[in-house]
Protein backbone atom coordinates (compact mmCIF):
# COMPACT_ATOMS: atom_id res chain seq x y z
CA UNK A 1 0.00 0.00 0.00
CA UNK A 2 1.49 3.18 -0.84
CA UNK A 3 1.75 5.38 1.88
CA UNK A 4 1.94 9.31 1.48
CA UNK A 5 3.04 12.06 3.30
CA UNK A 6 -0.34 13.80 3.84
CA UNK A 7 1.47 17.09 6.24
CA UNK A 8 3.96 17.65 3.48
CA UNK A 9 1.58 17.34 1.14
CA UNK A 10 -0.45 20.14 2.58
CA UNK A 11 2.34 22.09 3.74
CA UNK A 12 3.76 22.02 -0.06
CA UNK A 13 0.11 22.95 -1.33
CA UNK A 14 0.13 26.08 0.99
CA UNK A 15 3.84 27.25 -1.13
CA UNK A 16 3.27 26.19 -4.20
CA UNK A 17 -0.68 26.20 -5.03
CA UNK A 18 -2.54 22.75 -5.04
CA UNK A 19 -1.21 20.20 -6.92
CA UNK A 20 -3.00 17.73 -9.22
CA UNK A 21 -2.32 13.70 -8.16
CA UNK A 22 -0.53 12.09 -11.71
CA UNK A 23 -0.79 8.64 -13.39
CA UNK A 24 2.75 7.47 -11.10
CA UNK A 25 1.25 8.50 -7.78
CA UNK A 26 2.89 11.85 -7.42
CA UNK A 27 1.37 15.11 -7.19
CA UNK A 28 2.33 17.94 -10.20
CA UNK A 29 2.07 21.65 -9.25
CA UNK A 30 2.57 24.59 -11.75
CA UNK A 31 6.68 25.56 -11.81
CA UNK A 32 7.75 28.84 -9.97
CA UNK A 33 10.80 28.65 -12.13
CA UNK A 34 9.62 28.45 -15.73
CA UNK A 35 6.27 29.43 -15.04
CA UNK A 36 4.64 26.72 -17.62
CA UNK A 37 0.80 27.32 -18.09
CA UNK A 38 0.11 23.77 -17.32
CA UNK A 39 1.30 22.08 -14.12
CA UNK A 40 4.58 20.68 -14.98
CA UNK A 41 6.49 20.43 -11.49
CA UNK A 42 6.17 16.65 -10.08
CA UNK A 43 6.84 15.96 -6.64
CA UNK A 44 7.26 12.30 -4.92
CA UNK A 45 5.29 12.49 -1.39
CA UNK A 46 5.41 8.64 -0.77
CA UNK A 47 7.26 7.47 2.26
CA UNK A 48 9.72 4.29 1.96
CA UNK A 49 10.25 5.28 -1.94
CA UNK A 50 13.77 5.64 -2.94
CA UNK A 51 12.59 8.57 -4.65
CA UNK A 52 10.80 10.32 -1.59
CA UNK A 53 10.86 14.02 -1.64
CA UNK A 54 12.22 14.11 -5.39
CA UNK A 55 10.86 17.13 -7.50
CA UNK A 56 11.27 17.48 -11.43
CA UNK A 57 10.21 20.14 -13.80
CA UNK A 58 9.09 18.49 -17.02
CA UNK A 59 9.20 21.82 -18.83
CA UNK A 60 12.61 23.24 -17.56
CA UNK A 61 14.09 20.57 -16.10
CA UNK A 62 14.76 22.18 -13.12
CA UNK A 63 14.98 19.74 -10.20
CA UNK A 64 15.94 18.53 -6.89
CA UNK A 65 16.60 15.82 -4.12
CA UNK A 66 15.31 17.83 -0.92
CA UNK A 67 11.83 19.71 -0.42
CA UNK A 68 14.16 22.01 1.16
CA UNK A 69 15.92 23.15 -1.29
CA UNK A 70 12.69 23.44 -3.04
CA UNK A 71 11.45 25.83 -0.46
CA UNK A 72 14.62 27.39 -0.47
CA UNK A 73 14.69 28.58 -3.92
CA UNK A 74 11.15 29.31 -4.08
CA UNK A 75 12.03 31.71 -0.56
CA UNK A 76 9.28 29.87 1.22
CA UNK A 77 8.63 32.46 4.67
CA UNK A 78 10.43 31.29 7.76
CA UNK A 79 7.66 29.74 8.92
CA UNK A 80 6.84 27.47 6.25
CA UNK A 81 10.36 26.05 6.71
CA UNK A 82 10.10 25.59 10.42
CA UNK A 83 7.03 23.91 9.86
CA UNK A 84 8.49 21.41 7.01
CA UNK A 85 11.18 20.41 9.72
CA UNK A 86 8.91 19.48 12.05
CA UNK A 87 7.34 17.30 9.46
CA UNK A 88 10.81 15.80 7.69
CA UNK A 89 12.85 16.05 10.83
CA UNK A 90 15.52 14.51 9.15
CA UNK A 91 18.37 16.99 7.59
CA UNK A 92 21.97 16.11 6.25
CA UNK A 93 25.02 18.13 8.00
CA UNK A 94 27.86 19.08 5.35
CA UNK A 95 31.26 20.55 6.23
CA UNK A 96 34.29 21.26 3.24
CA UNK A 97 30.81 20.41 0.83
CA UNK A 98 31.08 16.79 1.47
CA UNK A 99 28.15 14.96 3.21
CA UNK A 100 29.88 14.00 7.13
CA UNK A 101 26.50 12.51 9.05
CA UNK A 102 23.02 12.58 9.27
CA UNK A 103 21.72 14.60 12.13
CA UNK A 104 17.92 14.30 13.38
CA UNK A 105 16.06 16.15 16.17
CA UNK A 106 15.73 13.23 18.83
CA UNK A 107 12.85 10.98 18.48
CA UNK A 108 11.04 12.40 21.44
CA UNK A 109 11.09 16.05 20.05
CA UNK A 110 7.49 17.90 20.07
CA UNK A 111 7.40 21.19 18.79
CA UNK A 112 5.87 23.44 21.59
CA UNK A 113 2.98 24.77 19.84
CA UNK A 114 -0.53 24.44 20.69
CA UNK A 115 0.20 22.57 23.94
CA UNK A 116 -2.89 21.06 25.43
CA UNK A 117 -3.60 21.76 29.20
CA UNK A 118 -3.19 18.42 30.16
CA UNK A 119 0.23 18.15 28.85
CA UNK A 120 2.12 19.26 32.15
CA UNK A 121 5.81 18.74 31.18
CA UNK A 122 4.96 20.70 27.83
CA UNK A 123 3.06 23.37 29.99
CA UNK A 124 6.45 23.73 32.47
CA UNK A 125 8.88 23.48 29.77
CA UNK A 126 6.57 26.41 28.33
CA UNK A 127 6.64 28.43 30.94
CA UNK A 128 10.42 27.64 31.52
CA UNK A 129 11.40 29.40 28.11
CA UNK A 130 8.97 32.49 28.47
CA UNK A 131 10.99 32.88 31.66
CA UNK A 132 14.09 33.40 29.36
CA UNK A 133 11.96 35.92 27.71
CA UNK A 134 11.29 33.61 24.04
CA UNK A 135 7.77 34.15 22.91
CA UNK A 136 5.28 32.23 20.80
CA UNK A 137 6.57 33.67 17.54
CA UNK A 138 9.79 32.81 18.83
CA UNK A 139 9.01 29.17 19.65
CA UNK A 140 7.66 29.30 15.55
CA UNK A 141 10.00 30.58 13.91
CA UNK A 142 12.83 28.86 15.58
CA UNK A 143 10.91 25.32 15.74
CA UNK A 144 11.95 25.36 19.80
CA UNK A 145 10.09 22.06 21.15
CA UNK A 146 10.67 19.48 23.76
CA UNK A 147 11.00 15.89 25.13
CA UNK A 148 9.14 14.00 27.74
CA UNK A 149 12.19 11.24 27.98
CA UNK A 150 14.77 9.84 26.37
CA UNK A 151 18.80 11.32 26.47
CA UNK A 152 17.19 14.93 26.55
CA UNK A 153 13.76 14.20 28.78
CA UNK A 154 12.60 17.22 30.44
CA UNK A 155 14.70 19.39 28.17
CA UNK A 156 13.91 22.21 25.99
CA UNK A 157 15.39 21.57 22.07
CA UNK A 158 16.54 24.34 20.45
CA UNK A 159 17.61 23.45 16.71
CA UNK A 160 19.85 25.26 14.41
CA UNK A 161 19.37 25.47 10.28
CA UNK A 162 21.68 26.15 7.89
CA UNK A 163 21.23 28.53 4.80
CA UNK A 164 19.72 25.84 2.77
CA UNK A 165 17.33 25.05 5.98
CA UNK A 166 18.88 21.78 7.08
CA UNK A 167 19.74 20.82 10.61
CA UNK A 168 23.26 21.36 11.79
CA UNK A 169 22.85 21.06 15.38
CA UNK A 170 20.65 21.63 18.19
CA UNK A 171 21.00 22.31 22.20
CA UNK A 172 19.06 20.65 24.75
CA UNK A 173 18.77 22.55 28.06
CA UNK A 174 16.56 21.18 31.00
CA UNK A 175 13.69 22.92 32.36
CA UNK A 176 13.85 20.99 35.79
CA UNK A 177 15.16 23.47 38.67
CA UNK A 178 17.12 20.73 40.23
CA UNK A 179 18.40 19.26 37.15
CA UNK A 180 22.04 18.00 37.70
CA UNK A 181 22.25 17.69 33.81
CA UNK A 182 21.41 21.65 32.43
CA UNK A 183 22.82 21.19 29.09
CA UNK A 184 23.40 17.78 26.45
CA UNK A 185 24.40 18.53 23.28
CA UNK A 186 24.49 16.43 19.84
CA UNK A 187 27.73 14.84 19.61
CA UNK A 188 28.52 16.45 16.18
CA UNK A 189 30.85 19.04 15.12
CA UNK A 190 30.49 22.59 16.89
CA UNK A 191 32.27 24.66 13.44
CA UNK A 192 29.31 25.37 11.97
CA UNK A 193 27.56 28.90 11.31
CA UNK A 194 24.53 28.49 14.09
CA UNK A 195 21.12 30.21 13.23
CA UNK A 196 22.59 30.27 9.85
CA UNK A 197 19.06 30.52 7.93
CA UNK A 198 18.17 33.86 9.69
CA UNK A 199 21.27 35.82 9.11
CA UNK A 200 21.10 38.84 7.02
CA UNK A 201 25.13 39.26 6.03
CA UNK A 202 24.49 42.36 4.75
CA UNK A 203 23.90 44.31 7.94
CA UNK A 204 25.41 44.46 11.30
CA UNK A 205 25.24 41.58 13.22
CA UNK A 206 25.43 40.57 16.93
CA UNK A 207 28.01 37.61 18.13
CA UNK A 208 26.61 36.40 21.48
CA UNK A 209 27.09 33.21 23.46
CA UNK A 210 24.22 30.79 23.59
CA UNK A 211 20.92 30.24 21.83
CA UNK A 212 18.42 31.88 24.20
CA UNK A 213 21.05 35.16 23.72
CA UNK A 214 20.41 35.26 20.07
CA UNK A 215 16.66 34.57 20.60
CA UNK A 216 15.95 37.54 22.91
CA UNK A 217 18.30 39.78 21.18
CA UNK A 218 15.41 39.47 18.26
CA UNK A 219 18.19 41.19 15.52
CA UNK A 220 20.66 39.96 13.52
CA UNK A 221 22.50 37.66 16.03
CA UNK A 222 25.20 34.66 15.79
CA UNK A 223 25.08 32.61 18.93
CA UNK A 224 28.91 30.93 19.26
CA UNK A 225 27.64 28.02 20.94
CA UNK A 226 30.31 28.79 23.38
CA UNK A 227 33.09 31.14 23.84
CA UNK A 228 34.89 30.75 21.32
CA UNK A 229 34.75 31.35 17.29
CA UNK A 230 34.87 28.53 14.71
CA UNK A 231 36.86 28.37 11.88
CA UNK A 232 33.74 28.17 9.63
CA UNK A 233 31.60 30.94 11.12
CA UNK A 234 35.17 33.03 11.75
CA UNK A 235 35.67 32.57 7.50
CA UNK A 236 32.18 33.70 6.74
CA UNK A 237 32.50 36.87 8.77
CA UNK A 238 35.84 37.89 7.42
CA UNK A 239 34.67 37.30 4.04
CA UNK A 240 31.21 39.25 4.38
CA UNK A 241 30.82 42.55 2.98
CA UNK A 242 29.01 43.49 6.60
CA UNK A 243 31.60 46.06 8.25
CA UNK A 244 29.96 46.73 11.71
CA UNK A 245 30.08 43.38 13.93
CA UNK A 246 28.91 43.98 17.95
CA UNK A 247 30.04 41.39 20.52
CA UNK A 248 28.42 40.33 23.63
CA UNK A 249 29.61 38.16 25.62
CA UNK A 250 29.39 37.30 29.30
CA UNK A 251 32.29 39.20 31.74
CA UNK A 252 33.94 35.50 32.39
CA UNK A 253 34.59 35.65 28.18
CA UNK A 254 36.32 39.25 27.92
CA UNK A 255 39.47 37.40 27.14
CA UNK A 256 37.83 35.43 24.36
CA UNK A 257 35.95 38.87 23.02
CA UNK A 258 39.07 40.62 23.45
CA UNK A 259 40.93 38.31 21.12
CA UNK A 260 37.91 38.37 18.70
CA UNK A 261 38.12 41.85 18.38
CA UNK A 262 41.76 42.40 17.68
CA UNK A 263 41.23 39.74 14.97
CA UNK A 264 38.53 41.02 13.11
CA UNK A 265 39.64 44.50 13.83
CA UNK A 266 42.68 43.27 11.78
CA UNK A 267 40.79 42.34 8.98
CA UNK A 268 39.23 46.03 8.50
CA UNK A 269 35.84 45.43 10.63
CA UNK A 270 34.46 48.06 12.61
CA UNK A 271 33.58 46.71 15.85
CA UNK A 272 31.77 47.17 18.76
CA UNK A 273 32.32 45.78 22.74
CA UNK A 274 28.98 45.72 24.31
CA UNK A 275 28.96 46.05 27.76
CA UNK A 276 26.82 43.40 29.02
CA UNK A 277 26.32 44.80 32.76
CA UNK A 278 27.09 41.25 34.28
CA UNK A 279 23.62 39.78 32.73
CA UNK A 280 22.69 37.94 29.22
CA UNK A 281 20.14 39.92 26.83
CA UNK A 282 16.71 38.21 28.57
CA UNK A 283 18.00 39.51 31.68
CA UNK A 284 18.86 42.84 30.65
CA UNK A 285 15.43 43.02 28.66
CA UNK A 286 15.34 44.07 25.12
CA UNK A 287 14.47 47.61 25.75
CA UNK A 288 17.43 47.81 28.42
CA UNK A 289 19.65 45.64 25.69
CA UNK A 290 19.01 47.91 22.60
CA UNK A 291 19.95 50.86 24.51
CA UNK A 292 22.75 49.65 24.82
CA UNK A 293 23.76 49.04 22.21
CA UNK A 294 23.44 52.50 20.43
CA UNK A 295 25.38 53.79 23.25
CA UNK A 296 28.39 51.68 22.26
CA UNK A 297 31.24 53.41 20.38
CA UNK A 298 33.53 51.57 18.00
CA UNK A 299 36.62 50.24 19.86
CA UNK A 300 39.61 51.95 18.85
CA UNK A 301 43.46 49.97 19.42
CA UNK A 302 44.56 51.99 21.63
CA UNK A 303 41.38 51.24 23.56
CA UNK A 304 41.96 47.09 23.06
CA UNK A 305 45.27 47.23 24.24
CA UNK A 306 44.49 49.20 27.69
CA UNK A 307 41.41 46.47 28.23
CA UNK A 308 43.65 43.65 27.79
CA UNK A 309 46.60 45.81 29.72
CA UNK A 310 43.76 45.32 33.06
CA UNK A 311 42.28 42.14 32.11
């Protein structure tokens, strides 16, 4: 029995117009590409088949592996593609271009949307990340769920996509108070470019340390995952056009920010120390947060070298 994909089908049918079921099972749709007046694009929604998620143009032969890169080219809204990961779940990581592992949300993942009253650990892992100041567009956008057991049980997910909208990683933190786990992390490579899909590289962006940072700074912002820089994301900032970069990073990281700064100061970037008052963004508020940051000047060298004179 041929089984399809119903939710991507619908999802699909919301981008591209509904399609029209053909003689070998799959459904057609009229091509954004070529534009043919008679529906021409063919997509394989059946689950199992070796040729699952396939799409062909007839017309222009324009065509593709991945619904994702489908959506990608078509520039399907931010929230269509959050919603096709929650259907796929399943995304391929690539570093140097070459196909490394397969990384998947874990099995237990629900996205926290429309949680019923009667779902208690969704309801306190809810309230958990509204604490941290994310919101309900937030949890959309960013596909933020949760799991009720497994490696990351009572833990809030937080998944990263890359420019083509595929998963490169994802951090679990707990939501329990007396957690002796807070964080577990895939056991993939960190050198990635995290948040990648929602990066505008031709504006000023905002380097800060973990997901939730990036999430209530609601602007352009990197979250390192960390302290540090990775090659990858340190490559793609040095190459961008964007010449204003801000960093803010927790106190117990000036040495790390320090050395970022003298580096991409180096490189002809125009950058900015925020002073992050001994709190992360949701604690400083956004209000509090954006002030801020228009009151920080560009740091001159003779200003790096007397911060890392009293560091």
């Amino acid at each position: 029995m041929v089984m399809l994909n119903q939710p991507l089908i619908a999802l699909v049918n919301s981008v591209l117009g509904t399609g029209k079921s053909t003689s070998r099972g799959n459904q057609s749709h009229h091509c954004p590409f070529c534009k043919h007046h008679k529906p021409k694009l063919e997509i394989n929604f059946e689950e199992g088949s070796s040729h699952y998620e396939k799409w062909h143009c007839w017309a222009c032969d324009k065509k593709g592996k991945k619904i994702q890169q489908l959506f990608k080219a078509v520039g399907a809204p931010p929230e269509r593609m959050m919603e096709l990961k929650s259907i796929v779940k399943s995304f391929i990581v690539y570093k140097n271009q070459e196909e490394v592992e397969k990384l998947l949300l874990p099995k237990e993942f629900k996205p926290l949307v429309n949680i019923q009253q009667s779902d208690i650990l969704g309801r306190h892992a809810l309230t958990y990340i509204k604490s941290r100041g994310v919101t309900e567009e937030d949890i959309l956008k960013y596909n933020i769920g949760y799991c009720t057991s497994g490696n990351y049980g009572k833990m809030v997910i937080i998944p990263s996509y890359d420019v083509e909208g595929k998963l490169n990683y994802f951090t679990g933190r707990s939501f329990e108070k007396d957690s002796k786990v807070k964080y577990r992390n895939p056991s993939v490579s960190r050198d990635i470019i995290p948040f990648e899909l929602f990066i505008n590289w031709n504006i000023p962006f905002i380097l800060c340390e973990g997901p939730f940072d990036a999430i209530a700074i609601k602007r352009n912002a990197i979250p390192l995952l960390g302290k540090n820089i990775q090659s990858t994301l340190m490559k793609k900032i040095v190459m961008s056009s964007v010449e204003k970069i801000y960093i803010a990073l927790d106190k117990d990281a000036q040495k790390q920010a320090l050395s970022f700064c003298e580096r991409l100061m180096n490189e002809g970037k125009e950058v900015y120390l925020v002073d992050m008052q001994d709190k992360d963004p949701s604690e400083m508020g956004f209000k509090n947060f954006i002030d801020t940051i228009s009151e920080t000047l560009p740091l001159t060298f003779s200003e790096l070298l007397e911060k890392k004179l009293f560091l």
